[in-house]
PDB file of N, CA and C in Angstrom:
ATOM      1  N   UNK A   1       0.837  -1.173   0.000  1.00  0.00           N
ATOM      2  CA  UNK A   1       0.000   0.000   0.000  1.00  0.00           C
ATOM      3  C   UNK A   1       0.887   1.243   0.000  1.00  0.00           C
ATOM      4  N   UNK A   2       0.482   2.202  -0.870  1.00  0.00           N
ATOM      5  CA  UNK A   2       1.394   3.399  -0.756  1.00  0.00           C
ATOM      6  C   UNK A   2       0.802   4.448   0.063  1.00  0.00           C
ATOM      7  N   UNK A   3       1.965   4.786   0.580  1.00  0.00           N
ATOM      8  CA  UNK A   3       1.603   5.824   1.854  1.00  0.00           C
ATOM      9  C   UNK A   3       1.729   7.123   1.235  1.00  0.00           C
ATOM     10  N   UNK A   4       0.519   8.171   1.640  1.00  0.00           N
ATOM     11  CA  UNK A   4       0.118   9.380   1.278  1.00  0.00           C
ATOM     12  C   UNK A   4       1.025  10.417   1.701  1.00  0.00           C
ATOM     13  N   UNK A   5       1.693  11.363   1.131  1.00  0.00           N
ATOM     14  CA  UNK A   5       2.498  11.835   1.882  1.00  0.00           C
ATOM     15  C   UNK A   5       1.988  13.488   1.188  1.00  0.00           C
ATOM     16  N   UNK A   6       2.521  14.486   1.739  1.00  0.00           N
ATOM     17  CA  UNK A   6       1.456  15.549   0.584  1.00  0.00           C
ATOM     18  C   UNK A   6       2.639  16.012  -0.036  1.00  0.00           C
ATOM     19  N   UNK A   7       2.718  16.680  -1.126  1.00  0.00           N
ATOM     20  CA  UNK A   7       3.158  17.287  -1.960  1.00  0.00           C
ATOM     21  C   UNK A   7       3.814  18.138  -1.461  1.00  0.00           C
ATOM     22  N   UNK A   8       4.805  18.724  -1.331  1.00  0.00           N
ATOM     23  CA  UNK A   8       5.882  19.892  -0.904  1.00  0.00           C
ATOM     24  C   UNK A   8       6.131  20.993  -1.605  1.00  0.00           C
ATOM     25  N   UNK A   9       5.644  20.839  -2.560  1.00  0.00           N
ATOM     26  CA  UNK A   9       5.601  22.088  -3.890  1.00  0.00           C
ATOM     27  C   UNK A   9       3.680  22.634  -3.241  1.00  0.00           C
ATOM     28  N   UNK A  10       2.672  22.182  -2.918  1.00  0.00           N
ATOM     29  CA  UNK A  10       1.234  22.187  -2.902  1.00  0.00           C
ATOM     30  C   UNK A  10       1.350  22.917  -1.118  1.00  0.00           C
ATOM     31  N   UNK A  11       2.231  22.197  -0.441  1.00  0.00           N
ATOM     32  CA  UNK A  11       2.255  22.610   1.244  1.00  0.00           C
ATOM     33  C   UNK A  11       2.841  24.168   0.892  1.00  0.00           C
ATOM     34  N   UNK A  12       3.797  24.596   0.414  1.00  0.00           N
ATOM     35  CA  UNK A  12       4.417  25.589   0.028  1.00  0.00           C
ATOM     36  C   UNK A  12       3.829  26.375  -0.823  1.00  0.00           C
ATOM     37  N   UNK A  13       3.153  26.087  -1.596  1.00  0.00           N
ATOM     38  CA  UNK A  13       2.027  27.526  -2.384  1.00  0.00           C
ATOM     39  C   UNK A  13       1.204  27.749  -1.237  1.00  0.00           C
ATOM     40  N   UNK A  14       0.542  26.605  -0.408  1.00  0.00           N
ATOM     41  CA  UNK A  14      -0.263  26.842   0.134  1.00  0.00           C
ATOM     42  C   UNK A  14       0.059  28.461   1.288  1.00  0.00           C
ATOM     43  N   UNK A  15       1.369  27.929   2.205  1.00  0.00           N
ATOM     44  CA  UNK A  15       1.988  28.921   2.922  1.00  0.00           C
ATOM     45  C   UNK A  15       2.364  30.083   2.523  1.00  0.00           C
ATOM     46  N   UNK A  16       2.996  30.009   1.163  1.00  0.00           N
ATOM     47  CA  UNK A  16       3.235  31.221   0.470  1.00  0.00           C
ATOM     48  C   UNK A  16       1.820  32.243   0.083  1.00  0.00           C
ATOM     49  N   UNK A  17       0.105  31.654  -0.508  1.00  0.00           N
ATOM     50  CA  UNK A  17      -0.631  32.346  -0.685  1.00  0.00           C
ATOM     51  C   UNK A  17      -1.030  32.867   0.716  1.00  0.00           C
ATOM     52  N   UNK A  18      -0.856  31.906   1.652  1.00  0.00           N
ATOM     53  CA  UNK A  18      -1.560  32.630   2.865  1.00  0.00           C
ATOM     54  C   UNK A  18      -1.016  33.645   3.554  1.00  0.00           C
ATOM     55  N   UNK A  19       0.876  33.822   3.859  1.00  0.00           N
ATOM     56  CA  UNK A  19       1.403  35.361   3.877  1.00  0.00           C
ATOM     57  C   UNK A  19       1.723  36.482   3.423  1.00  0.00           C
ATOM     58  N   UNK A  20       1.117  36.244   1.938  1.00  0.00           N
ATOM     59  CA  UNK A  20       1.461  36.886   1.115  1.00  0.00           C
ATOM     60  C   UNK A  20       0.140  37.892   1.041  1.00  0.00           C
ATOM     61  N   UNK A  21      -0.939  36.860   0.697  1.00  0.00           N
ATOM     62  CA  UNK A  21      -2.167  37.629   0.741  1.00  0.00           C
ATOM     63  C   UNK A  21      -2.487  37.548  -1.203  1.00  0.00           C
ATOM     64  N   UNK A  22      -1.958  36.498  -1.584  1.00  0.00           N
ATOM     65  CA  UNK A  22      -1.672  36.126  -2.931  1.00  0.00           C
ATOM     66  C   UNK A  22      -3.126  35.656  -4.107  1.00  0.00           C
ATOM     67  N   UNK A  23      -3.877  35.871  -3.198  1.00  0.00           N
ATOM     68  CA  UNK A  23      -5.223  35.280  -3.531  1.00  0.00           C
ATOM     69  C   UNK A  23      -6.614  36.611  -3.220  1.00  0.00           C
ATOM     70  N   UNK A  24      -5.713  37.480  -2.842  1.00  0.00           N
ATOM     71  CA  UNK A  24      -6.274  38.930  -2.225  1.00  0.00           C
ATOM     72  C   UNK A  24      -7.294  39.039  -1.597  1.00  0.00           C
ATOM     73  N   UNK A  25      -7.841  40.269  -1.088  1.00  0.00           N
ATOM     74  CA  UNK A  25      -8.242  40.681   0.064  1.00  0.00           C
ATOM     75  C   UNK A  25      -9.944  41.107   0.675  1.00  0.00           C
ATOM     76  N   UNK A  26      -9.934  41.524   1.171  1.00  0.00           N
ATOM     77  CA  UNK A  26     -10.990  42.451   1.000  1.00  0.00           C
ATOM     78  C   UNK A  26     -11.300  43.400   1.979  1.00  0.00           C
ATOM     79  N   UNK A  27     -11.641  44.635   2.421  1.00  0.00           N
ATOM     80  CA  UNK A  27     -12.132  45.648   3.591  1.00  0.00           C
ATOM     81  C   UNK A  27     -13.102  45.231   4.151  1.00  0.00           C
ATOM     82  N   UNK A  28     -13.463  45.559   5.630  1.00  0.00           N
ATOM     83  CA  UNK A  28     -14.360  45.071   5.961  1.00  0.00           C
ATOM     84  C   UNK A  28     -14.652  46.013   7.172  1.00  0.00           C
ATOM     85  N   UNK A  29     -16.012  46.848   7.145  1.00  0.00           N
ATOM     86  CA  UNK A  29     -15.905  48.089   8.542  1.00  0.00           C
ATOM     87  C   UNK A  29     -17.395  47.115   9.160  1.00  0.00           C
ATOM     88  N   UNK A  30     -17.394  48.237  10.271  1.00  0.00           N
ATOM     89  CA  UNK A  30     -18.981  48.212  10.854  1.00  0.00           C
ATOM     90  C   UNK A  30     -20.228  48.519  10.239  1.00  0.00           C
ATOM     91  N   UNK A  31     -19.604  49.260   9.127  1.00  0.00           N
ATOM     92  CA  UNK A  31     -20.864  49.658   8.410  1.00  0.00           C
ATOM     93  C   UNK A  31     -21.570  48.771   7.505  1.00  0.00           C
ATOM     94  N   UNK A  32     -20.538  47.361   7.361  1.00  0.00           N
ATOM     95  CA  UNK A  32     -20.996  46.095   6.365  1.00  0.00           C
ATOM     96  C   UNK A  32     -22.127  45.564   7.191  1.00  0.00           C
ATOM     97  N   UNK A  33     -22.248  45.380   8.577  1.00  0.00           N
ATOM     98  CA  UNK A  33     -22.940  44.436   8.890  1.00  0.00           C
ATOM     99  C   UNK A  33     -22.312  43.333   8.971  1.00  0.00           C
ATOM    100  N   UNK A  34     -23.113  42.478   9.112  1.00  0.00           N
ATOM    101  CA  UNK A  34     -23.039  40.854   9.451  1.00  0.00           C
ATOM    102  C   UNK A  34     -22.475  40.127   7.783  1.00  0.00           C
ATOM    103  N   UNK A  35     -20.882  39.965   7.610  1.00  0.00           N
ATOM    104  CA  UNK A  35     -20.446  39.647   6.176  1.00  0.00           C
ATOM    105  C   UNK A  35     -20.383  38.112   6.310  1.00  0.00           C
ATOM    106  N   UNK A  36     -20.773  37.645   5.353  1.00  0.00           N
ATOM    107  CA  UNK A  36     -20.737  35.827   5.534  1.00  0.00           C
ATOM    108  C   UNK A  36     -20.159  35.621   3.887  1.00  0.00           C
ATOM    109  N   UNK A  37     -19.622  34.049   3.263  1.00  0.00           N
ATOM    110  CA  UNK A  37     -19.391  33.808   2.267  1.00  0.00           C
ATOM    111  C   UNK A  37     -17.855  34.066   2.077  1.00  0.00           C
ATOM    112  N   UNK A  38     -17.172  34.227   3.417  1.00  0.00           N
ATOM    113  CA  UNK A  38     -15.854  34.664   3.382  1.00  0.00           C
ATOM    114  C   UNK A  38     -14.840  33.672   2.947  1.00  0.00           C
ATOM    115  N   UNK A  39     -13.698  33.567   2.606  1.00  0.00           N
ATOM    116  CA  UNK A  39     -12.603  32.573   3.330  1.00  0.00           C
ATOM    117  C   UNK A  39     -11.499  33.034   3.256  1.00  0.00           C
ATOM    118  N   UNK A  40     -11.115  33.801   4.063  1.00  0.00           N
ATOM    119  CA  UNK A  40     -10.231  34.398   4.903  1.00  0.00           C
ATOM    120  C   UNK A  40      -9.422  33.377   6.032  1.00  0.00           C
ATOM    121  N   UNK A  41      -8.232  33.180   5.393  1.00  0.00           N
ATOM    122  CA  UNK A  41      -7.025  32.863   6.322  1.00  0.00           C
ATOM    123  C   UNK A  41      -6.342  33.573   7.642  1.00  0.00           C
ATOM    124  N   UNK A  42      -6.633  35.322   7.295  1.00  0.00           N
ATOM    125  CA  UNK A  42      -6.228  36.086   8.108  1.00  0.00           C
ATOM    126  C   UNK A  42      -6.709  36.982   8.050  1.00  0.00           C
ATOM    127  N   UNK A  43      -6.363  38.075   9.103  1.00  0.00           N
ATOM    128  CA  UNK A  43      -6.962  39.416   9.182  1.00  0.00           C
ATOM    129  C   UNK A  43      -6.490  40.289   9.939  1.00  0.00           C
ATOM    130  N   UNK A  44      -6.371  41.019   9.571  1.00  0.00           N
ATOM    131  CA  UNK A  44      -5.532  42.242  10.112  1.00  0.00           C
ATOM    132  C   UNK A  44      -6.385  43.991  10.758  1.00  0.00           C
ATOM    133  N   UNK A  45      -6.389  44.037  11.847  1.00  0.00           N
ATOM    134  CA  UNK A  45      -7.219  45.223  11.921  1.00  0.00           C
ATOM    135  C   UNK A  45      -6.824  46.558  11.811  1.00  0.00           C
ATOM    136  N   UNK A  46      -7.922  47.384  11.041  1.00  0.00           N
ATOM    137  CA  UNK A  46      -7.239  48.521  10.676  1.00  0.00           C
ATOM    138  C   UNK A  46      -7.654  49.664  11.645  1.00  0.00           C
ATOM    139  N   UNK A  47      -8.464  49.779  12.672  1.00  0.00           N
ATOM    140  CA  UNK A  47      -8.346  50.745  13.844  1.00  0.00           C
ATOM    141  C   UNK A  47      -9.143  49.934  14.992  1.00  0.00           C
ATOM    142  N   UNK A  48      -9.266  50.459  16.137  1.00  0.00           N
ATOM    143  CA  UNK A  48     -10.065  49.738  16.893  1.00  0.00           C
ATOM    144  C   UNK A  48     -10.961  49.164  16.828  1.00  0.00           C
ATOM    145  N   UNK A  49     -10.953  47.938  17.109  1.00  0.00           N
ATOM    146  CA  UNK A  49     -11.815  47.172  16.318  1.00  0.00           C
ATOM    147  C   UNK A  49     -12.573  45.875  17.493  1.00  0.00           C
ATOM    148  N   UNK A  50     -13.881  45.456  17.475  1.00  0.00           N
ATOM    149  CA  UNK A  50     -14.271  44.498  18.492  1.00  0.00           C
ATOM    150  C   UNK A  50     -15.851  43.795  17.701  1.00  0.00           C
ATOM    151  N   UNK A  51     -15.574  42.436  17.867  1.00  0.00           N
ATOM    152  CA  UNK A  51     -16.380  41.712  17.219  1.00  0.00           C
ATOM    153  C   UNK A  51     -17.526  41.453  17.963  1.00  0.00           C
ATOM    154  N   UNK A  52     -18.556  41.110  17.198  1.00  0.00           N
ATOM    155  CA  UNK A  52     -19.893  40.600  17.602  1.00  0.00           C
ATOM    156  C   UNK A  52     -20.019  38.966  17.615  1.00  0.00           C
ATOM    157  N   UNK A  53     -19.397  38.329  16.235  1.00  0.00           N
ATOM    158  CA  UNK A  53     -19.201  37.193  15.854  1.00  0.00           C
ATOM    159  C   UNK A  53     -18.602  36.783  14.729  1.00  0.00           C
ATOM    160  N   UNK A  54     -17.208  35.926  14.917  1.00  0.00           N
ATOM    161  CA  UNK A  54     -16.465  34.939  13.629  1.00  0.00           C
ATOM    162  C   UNK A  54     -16.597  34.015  14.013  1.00  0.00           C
ATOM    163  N   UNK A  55     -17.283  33.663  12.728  1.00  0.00           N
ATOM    164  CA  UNK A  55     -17.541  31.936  12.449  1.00  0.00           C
ATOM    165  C   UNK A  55     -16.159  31.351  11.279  1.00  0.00           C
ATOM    166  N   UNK A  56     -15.291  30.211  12.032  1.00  0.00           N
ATOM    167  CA  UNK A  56     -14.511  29.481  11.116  1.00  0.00           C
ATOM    168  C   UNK A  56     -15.371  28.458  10.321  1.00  0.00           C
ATOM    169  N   UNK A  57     -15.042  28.037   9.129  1.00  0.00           N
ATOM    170  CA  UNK A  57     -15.466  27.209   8.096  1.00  0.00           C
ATOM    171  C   UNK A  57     -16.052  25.843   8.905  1.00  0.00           C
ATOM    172  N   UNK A  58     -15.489  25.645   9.924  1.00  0.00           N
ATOM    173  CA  UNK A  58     -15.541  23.994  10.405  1.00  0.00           C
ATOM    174  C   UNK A  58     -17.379  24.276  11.892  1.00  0.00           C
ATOM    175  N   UNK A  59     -17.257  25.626  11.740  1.00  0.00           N
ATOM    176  CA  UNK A  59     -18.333  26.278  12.746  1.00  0.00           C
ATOM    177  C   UNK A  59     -17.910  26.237  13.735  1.00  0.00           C
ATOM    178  N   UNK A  60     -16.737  26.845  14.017  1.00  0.00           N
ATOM    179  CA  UNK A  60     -16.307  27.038  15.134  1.00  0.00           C
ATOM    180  C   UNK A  60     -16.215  28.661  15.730  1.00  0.00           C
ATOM    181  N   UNK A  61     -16.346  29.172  16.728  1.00  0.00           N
ATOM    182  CA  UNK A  61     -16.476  30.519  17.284  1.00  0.00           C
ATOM    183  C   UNK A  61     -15.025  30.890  17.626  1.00  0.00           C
ATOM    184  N   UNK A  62     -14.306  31.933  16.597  1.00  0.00           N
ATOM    185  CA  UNK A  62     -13.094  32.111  16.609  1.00  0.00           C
ATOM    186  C   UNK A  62     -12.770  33.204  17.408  1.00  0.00           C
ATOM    187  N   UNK A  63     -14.174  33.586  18.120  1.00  0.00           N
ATOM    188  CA  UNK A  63     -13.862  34.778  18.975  1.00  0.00           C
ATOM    189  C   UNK A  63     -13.439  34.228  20.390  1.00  0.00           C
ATOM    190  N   UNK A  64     -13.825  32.973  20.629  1.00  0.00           N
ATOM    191  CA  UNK A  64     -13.570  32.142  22.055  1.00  0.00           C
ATOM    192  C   UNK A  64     -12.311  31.586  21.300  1.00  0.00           C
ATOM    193  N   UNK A  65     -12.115  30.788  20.006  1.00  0.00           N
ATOM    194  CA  UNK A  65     -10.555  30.218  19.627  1.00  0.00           C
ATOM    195  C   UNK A  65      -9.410  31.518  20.349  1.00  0.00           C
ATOM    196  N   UNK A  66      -9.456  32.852  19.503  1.00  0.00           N
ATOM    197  CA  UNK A  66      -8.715  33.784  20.262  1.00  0.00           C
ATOM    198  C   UNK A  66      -8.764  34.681  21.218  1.00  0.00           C
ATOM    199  N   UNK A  67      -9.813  34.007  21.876  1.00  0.00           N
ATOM    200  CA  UNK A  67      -9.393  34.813  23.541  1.00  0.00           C
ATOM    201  C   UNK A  67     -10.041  35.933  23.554  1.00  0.00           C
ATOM    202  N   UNK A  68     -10.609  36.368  22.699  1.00  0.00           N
ATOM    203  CA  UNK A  68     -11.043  38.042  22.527  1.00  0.00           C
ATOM    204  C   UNK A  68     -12.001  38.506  22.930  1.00  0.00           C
ATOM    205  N   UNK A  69     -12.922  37.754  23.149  1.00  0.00           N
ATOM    206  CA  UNK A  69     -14.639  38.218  24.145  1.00  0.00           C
ATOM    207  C   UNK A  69     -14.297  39.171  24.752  1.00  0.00           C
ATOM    208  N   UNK A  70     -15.252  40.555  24.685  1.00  0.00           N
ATOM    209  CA  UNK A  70     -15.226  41.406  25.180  1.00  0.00           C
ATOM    210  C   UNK A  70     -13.992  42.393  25.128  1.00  0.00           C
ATOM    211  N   UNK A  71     -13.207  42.184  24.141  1.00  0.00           N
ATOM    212  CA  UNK A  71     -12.295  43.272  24.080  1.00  0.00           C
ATOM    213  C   UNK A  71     -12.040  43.791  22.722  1.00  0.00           C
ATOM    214  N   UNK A  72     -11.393  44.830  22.685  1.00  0.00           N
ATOM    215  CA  UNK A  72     -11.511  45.769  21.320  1.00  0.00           C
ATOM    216  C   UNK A  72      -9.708  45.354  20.884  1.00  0.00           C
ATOM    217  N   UNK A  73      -9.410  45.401  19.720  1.00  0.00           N
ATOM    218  CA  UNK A  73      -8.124  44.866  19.345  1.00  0.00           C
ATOM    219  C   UNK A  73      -7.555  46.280  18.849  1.00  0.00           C
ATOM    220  N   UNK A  74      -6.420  46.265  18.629  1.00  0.00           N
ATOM    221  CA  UNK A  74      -6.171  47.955  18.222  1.00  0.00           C
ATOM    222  C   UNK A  74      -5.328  47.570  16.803  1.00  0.00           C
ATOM    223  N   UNK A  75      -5.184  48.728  16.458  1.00  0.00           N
ATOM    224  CA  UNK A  75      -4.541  49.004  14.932  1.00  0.00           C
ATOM    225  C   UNK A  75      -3.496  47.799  14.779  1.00  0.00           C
ATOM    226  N   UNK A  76      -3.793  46.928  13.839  1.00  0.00           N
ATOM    227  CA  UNK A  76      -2.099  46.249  13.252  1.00  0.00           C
ATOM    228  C   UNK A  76      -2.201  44.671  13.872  1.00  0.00           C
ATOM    229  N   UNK A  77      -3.100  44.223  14.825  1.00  0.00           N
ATOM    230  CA  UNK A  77      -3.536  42.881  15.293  1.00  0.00           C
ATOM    231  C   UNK A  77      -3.203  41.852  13.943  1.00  0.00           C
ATOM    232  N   UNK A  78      -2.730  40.941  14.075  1.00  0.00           N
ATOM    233  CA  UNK A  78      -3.156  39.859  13.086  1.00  0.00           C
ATOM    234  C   UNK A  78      -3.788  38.958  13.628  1.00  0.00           C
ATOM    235  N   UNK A  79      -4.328  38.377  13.028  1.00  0.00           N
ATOM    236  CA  UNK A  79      -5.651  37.157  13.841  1.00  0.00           C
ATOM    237  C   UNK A  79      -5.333  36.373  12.484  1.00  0.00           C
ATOM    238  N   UNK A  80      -4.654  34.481  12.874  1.00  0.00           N
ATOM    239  CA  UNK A  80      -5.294  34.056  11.852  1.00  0.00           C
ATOM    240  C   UNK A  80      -5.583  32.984  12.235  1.00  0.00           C
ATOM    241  N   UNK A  81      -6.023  31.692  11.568  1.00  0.00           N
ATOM    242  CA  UNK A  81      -6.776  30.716  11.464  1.00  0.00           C
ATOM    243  C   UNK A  81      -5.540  28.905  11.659  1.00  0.00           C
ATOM    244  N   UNK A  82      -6.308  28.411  12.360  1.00  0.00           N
ATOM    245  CA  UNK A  82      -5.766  27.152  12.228  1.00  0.00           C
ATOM    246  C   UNK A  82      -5.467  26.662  10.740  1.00  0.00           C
ATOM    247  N   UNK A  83      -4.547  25.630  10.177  1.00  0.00           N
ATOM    248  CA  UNK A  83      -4.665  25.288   8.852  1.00  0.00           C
ATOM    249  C   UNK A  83      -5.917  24.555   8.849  1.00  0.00           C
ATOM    250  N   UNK A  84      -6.055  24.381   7.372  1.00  0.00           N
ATOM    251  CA  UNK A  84      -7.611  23.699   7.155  1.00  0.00           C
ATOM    252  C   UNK A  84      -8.819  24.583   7.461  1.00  0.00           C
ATOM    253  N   UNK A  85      -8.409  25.572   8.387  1.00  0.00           N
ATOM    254  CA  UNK A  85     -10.083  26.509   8.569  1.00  0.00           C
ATOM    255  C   UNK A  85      -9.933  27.676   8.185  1.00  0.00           C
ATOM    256  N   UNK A  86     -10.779  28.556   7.256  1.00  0.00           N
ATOM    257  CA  UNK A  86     -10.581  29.845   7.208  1.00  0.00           C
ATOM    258  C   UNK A  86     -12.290  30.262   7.957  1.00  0.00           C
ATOM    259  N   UNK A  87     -12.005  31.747   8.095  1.00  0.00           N
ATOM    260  CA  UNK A  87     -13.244  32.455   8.527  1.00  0.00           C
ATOM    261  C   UNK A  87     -13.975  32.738   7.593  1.00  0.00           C
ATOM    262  N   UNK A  88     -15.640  32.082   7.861  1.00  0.00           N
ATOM    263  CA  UNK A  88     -16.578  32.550   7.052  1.00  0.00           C
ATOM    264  C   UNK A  88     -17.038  33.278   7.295  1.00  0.00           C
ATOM    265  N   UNK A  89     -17.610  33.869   8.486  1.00  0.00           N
ATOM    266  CA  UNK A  89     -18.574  35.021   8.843  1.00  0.00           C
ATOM    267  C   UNK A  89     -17.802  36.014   9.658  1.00  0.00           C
ATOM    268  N   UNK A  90     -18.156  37.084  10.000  1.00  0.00           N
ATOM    269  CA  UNK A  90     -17.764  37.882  10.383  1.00  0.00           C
ATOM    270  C   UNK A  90     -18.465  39.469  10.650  1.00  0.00           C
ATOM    271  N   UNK A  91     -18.674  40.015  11.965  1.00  0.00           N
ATOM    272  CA  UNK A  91     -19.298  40.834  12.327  1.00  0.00           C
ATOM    273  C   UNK A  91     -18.790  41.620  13.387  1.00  0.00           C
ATOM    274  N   UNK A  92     -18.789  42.965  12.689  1.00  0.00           N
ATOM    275  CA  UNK A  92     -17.934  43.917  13.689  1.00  0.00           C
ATOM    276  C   UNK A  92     -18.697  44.862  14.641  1.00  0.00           C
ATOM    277  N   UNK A  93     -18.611  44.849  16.120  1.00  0.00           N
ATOM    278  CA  UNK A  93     -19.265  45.458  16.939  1.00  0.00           C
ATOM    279  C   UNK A  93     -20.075  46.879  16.122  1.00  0.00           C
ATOM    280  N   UNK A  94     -19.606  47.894  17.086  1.00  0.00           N
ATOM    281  CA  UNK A  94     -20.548  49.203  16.593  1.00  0.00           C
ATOM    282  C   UNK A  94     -19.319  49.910  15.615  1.00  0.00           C
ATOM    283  N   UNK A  95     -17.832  49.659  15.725  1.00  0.00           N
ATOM    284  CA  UNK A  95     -17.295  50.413  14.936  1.00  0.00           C
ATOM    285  C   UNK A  95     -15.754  49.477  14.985  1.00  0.00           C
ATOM    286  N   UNK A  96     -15.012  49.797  13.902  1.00  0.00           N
ATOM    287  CA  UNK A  96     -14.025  49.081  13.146  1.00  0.00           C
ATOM    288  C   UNK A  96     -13.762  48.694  11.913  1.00  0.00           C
ATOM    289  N   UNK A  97     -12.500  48.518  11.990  1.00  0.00           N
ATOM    290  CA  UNK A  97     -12.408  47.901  10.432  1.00  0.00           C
ATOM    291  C   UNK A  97     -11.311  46.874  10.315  1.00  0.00           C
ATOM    292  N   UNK A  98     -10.957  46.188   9.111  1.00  0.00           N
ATOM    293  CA  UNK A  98     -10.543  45.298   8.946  1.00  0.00           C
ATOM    294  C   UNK A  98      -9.878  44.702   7.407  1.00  0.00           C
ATOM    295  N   UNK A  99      -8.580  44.063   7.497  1.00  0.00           N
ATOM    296  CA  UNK A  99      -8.580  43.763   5.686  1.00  0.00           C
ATOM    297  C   UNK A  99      -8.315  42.066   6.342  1.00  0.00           C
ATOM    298  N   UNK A 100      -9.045  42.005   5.423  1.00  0.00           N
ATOM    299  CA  UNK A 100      -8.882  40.090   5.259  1.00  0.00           C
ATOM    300  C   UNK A 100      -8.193  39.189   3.867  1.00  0.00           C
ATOM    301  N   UNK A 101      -7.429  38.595   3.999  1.00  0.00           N
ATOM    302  CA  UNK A 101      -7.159  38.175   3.394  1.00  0.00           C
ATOM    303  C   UNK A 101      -7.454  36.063   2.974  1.00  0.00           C
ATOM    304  N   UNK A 102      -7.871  36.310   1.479  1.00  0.00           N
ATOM    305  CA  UNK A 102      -8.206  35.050   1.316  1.00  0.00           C
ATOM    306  C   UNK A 102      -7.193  33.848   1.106  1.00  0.00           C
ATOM    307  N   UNK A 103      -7.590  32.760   1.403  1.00  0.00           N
ATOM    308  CA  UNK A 103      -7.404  31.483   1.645  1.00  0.00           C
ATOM    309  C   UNK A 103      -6.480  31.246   0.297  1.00  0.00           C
TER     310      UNK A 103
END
């Protein structure tokens, strides 16, 4: 039986699109509302910023994954994702913003 091993050229695009931001981005304030349909690897905040709710792909609550309940993150935060999960949803308290970058 041959053993699965993954590709090293496929592990390495993979890492390379996700710090790079190679697959690009998108803005994201308070004024969007409740954004879903995402897949976002990472995210970066662009001023004070505090969530209502991120949902990861697998439905997991990434606001309890990083610790963040109840607090506001400030300019330049990176937040990103376990491998295998990116963020689908995403909802920013009363004010903030955000660039995300896709998967």
């Amino acid at each position: 039986m041959k053993k699965m091993v993954p590709n090293i050229y496929s592990v390495v695009a993979s890492f390379f699109n996700r710090v790079t931001g190679a697959k690009g981005c998108k803005h994201i304030d308070a004024a969007d509302g409740a954004v879903s349909g995402l897949k976002f690897s990472s995210i970066v905040i662009q001023e004070d910023t505090a969530f209502t709710t991120v949902t990861g792909s697998d439905g997991s609550d990434l606001i309890a994954y990083w610790g963040i309940s109840g607090k506001t993150l400030k300019q330049g935060a990176l937040l990103t994702t376990k491998l295998g999960v990116t963020i689908e949803a995403i909802t920013i308290n009363t004010a903030g913003s955000l660039i995300g970058y896709n998967e």
